[in-house]
Protein backbone atom coordinates (compact mmCIF):
# COMPACT_ATOMS: atom_id res chain seq x y z
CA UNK A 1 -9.97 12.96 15.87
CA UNK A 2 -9.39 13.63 12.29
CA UNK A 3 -6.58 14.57 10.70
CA UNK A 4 -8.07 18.01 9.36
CA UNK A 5 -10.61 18.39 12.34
CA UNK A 6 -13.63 17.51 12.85
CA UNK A 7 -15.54 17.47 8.92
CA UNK A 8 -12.79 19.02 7.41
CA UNK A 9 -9.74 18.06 4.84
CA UNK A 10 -6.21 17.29 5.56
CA UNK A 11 -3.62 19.63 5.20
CA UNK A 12 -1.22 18.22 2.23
CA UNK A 13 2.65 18.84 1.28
CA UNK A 14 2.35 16.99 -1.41
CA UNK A 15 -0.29 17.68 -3.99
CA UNK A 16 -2.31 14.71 -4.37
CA UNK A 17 -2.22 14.46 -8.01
CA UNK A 18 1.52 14.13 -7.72
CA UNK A 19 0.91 11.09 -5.38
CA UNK A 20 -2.15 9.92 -8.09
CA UNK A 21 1.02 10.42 -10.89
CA UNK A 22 3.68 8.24 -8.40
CA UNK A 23 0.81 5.50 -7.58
CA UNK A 24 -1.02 4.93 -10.47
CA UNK A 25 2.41 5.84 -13.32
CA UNK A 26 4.88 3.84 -10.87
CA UNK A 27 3.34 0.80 -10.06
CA UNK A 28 2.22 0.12 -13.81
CA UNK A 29 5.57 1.12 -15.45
CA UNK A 30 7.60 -0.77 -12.51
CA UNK A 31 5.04 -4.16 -12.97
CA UNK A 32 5.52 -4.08 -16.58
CA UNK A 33 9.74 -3.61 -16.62
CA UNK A 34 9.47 -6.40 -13.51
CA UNK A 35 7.86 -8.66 -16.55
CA UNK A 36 9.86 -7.71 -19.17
CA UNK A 37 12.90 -7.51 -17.53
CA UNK A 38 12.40 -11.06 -16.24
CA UNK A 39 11.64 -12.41 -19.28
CA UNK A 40 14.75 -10.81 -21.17
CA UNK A 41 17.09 -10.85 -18.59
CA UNK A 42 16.47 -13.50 -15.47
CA UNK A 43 14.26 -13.58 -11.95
CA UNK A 44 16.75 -11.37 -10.60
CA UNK A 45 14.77 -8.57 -11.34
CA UNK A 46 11.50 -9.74 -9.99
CA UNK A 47 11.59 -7.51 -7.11
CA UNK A 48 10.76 -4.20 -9.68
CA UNK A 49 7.61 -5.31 -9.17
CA UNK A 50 7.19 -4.98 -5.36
CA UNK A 51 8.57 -1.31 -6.05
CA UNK A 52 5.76 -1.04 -8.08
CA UNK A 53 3.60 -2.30 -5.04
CA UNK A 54 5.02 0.43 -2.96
CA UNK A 55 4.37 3.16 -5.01
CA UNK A 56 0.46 2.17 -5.18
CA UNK A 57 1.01 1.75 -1.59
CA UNK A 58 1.75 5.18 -0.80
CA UNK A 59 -0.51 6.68 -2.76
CA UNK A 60 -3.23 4.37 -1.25
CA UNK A 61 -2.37 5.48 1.97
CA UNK A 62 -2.62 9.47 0.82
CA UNK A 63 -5.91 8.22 -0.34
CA UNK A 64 -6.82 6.80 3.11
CA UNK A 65 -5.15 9.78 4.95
CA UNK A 66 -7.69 12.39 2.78
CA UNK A 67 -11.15 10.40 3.33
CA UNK A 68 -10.48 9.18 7.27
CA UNK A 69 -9.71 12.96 8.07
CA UNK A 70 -13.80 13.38 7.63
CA UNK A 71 -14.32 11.67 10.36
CA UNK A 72 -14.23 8.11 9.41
CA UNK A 73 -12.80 6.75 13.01
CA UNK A 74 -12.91 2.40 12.75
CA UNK A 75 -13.91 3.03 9.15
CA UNK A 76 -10.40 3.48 8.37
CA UNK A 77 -9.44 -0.24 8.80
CA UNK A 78 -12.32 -1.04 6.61
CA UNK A 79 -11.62 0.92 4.13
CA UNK A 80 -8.39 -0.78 3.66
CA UNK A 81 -9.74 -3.65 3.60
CA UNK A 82 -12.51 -2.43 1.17
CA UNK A 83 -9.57 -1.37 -1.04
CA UNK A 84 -7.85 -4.89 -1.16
CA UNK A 85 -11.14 -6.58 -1.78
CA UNK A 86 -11.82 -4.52 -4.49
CA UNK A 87 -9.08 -4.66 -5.84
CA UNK A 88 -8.83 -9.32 -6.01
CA UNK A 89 -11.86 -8.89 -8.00
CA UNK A 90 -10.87 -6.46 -10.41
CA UNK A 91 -7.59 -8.33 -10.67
CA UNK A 92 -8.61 -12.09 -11.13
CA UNK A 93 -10.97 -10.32 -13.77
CA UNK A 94 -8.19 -8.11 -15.58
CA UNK A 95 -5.50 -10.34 -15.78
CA UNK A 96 -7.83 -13.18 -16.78
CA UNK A 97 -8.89 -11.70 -20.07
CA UNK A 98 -6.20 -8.82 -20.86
CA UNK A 99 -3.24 -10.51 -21.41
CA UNK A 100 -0.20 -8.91 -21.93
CA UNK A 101 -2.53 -5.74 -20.92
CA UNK A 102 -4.24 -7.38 -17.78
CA UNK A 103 -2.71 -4.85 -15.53
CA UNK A 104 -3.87 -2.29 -16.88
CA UNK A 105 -7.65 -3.90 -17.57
CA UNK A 106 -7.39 -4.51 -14.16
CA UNK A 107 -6.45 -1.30 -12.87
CA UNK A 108 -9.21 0.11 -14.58
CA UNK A 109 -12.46 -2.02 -13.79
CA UNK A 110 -10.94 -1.53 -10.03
CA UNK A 111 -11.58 2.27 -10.38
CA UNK A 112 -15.08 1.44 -12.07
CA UNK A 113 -15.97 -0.70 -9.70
CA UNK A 114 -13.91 1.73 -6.79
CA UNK A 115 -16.39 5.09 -8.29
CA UNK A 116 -19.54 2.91 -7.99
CA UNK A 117 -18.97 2.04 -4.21
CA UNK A 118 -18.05 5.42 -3.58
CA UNK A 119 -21.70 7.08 -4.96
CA UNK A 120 -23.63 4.62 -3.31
CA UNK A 121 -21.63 4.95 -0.08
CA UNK A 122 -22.42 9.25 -0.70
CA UNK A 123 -25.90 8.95 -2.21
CA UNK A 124 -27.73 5.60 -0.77
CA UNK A 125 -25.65 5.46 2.65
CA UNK A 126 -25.64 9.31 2.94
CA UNK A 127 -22.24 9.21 4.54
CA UNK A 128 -21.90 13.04 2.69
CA UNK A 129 -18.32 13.33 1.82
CA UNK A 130 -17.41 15.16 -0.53
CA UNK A 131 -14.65 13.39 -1.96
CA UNK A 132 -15.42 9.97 -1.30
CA UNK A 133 -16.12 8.64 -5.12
CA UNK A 134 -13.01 10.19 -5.68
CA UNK A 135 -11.47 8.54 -2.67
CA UNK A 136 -12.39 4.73 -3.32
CA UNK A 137 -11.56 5.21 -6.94
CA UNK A 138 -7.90 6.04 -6.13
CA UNK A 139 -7.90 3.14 -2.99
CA UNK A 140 -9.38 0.31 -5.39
CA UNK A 141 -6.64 1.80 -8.17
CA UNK A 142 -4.26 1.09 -5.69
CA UNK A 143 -5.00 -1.87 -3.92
CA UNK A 144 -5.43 -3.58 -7.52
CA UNK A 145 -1.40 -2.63 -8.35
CA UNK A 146 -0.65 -3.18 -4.64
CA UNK A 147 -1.32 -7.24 -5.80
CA UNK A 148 -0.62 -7.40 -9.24
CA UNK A 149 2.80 -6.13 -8.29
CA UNK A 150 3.32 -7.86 -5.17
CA UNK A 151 2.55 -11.08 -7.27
CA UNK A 152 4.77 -10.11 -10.17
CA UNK A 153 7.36 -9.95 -7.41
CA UNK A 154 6.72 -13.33 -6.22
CA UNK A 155 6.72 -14.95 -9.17
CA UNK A 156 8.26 -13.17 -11.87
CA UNK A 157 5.05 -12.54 -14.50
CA UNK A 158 1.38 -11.54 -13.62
CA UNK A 159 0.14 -13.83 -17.08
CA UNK A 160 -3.03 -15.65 -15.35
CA UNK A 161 -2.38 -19.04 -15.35
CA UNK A 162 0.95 -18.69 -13.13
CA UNK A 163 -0.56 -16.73 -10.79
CA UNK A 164 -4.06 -18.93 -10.20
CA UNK A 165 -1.47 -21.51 -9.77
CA UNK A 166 1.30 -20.19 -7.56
CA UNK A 167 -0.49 -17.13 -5.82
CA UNK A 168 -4.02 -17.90 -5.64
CA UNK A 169 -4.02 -21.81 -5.36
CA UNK A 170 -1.44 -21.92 -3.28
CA UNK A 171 -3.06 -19.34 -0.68
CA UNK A 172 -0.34 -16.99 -1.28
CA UNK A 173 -3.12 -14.49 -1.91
CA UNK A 174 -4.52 -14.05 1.44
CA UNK A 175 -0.55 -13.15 2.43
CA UNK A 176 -1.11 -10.13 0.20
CA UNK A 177 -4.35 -9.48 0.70
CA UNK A 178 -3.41 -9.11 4.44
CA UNK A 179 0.13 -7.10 4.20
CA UNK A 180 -0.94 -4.88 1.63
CA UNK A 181 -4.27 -4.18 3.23
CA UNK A 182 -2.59 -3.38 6.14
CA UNK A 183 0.26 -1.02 4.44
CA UNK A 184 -2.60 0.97 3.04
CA UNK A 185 -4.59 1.35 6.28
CA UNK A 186 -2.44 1.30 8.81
CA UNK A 187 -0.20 4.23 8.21
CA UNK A 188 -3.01 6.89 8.92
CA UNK A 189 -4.11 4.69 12.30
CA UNK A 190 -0.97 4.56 13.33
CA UNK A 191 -0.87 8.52 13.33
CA UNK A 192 -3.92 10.15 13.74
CA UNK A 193 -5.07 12.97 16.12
CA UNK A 194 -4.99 16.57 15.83
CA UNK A 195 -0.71 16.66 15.18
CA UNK A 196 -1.07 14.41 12.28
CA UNK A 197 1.54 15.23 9.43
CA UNK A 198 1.32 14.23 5.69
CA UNK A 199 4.61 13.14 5.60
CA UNK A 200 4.91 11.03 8.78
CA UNK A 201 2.36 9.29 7.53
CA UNK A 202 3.54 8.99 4.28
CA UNK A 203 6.91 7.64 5.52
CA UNK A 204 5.18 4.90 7.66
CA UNK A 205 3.52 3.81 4.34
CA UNK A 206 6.99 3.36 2.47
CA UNK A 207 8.56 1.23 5.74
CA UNK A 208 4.99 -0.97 5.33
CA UNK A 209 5.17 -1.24 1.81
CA UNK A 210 8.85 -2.45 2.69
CA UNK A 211 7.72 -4.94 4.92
CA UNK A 212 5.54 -6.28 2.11
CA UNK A 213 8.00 -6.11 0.14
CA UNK A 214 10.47 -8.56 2.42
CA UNK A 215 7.25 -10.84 2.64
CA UNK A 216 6.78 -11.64 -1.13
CA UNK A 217 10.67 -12.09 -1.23
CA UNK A 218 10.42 -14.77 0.96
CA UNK A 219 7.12 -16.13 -0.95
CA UNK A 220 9.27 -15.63 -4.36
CA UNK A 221 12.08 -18.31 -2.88
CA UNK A 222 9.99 -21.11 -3.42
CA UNK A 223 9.28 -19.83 -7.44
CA UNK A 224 11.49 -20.66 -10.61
CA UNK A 225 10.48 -17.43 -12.13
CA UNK A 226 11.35 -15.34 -9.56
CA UNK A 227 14.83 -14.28 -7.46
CA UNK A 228 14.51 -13.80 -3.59
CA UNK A 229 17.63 -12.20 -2.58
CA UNK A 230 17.58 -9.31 -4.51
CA UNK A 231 13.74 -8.77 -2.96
CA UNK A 232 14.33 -9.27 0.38
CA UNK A 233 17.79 -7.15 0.69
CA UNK A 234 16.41 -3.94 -0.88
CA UNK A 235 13.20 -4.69 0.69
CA UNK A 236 15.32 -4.57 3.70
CA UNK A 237 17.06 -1.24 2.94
CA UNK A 238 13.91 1.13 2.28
CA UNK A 239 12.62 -0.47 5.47
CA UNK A 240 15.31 0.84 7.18
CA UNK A 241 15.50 4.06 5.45
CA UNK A 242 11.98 4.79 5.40
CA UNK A 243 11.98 3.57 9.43
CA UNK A 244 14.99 5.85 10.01
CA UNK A 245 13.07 8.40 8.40
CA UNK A 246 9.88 8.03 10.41
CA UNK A 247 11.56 7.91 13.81
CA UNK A 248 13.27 11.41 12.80
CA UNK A 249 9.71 13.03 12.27
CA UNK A 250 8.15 11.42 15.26
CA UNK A 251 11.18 13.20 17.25
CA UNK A 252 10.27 16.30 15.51
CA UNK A 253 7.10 16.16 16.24
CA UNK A 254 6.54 14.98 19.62
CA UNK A 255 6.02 17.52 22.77
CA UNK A 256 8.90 15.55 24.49
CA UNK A 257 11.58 13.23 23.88
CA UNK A 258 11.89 11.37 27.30
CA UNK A 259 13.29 8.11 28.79
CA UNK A 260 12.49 4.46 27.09
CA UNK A 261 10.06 3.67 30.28
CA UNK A 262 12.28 0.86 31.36
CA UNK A 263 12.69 0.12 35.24
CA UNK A 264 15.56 2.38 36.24
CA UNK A 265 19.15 1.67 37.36
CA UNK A 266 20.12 0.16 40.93
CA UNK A 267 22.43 3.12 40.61
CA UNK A 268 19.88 5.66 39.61
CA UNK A 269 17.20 4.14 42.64
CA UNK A 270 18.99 4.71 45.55
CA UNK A 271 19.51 8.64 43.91
C-alpha cells in the first residue's frame, strides 16, 4: 500500500523544499564547519559532521517517502541502496579532484548522475512517475552528504588521501554504505500502509541517522583526527529524543494501545 494510495502522492507537513533547504544547506555547511573546526580547534568537533549526515538523511528519507508512495513496494529498499551507490561514485570522484571544494563537486555530479537514472528509469523503463528524475536527484544528493559527512565524522577531514586510506582501505566504507543506506530506506518501510504520517516517518529517520551517527563514533576512536566521545554521546541523545519522539506518534496513531504480548501473570491466570 502506498503512502498516498494507490498512484497517488503523499500527503506532506512539511514542504519538501524546506526538507531540500535542511538536506542539501545542512549537511554541506555542517561538513565544512566539522573540517574547519577540526583543523582550528581539535577532533573534538568531528562529530558536526555526522549532524551533517543526518540532515541529508532526513531529507533522503522525505525523498524516499514521496517516490515509494507511487507504488514502488520492494523497490523501496533498492532505491536506498541505489541512493548510496550513487552517491560512492560521485564521492570518490568529487573529493578526488575538488579539493577544498570536493563536497560540493561531489554533491553535484551525484545529482547529475541521480537526474540521468531517473529519465531513463521514466523514459526507457517506463516506470511513469512523475516525479521520479526529481526523486533520484534529491536521493543521490543525499546519499553523497550522507558519506562525505559520516566520513568527516570519522576522521576529522574529507581531503582524499585520508579518507582512501582510513575509510575506504580500511573497509570502513561498506559500514556506511550499509547504515546510511539503511537510514534512508528504512524509515518509509518501517511505516507504510494507508495510516502512514510524514512525520512518523520523518522521526524514525532522525533516530537512524542517530544510530549512524553512534556507529562512525565508534569508527572515529581508532583515528588521530577525529574525537569519539563527543560523537557517540550526542549521537546517543537525538537517538533517544528522536526514539522518544517516534514512540509518542506511534501511540497517537495506533487504533489501540494494548498489553506488551508477554505470557501473563500466575496471578492474572487463575483470574
Amino acid at each position: 500500500m502506498s503512502a498516498g494510495g494507490s498512484g497517488g502522492g503523499a500527503s506532506e507537513a512539511i514542504p519538501q523544499n524546506k526538507l531540500i533547504a535542511f538536506g542539501a544547506a545542512g549537511g554541506l555547511i555542517a561538513i565544512y564547519l566539522s573540517y574547519f573546526m577540526v583543523q582550528f580547534a581539535g577532533p573534538a568537533f568531528s562529530f558536526i559532521g555526522a549532524l551533517g549526515a543526518i540532515c541529508a538523511i532526513v531529507w533522503g528519507s522525505a525523498a524516499v517517502r514521496r517516490v515509494a508512495s507511487y507504488g514502488l513496494g520492494t523497490g523501496v529498499p533498492s532505491i536506498g541502496m541505489l541512493a548510496l551507490g550513487m552517491g560512492v561514485v560521485a564521492t570518490m570522484f568529487g573529493l578526488a579532484i575538488g579539493g577544498i571544494a570536493g563536497p560540493i563537486v561531489a554533491f553535484v555530479t551525484a545529482m547529475v548522475i541521480g537526474l540521468v537514472i531517473g529519465a531513463l528509469a521514466n523514459r526507457v523503463i517506463g516506470m511513469g512517475i512523475p516525479i521520479m528524475e526529481q526523486s533520484t536527484t534529491e536521493i543521490a544528493g543525499a546519499g553523497t552528504l550522507a558519506i562525505v559527512g559520516l566520513s568527516t565524522a570519522m576522521t576529522g577531514t574529507f581531503m582524499f588521501d585520508v579518507v582512501l586510506t582510513e575509510i575506504v582501505a580500511t573497509g570502513y566504507i561498506a559500514l556506511i554504505f550499509i547504515v546510511a543506506g539503511i537510514a534512508i530506506l528504512h524509515p518509509f518501510n518501517a511505516n507504510l500502509g494507508p495510516d502512514e504520517k510524514q512525520d512518523r516517518t520523518l522521526s524514525t529517520a532522525f533516530e537512524k541517522g542517530a544510530i549512524a551517527m553512534i556507529m562512525a563514533g565508534i569508527v572515529s576512536a581508532v583515528s588521530a583526527g577525529a574525537s569519539a566521545a563527543p560523537t557517540i554521546v550526542i549521537g546517543l541523545a537525538i537517538w533517544y529524543v528522536s526514539f522518544s519522539q517516534y514512540n509518542k506518534y506511534v501511540v497517537r496513531d495506533a487504533y489501540d494501545v494494548v498489553g506488551t504480548g508477554l505470557l501473563p501473570k500466575e496471578e492474572e491466570e487463575s483470574e
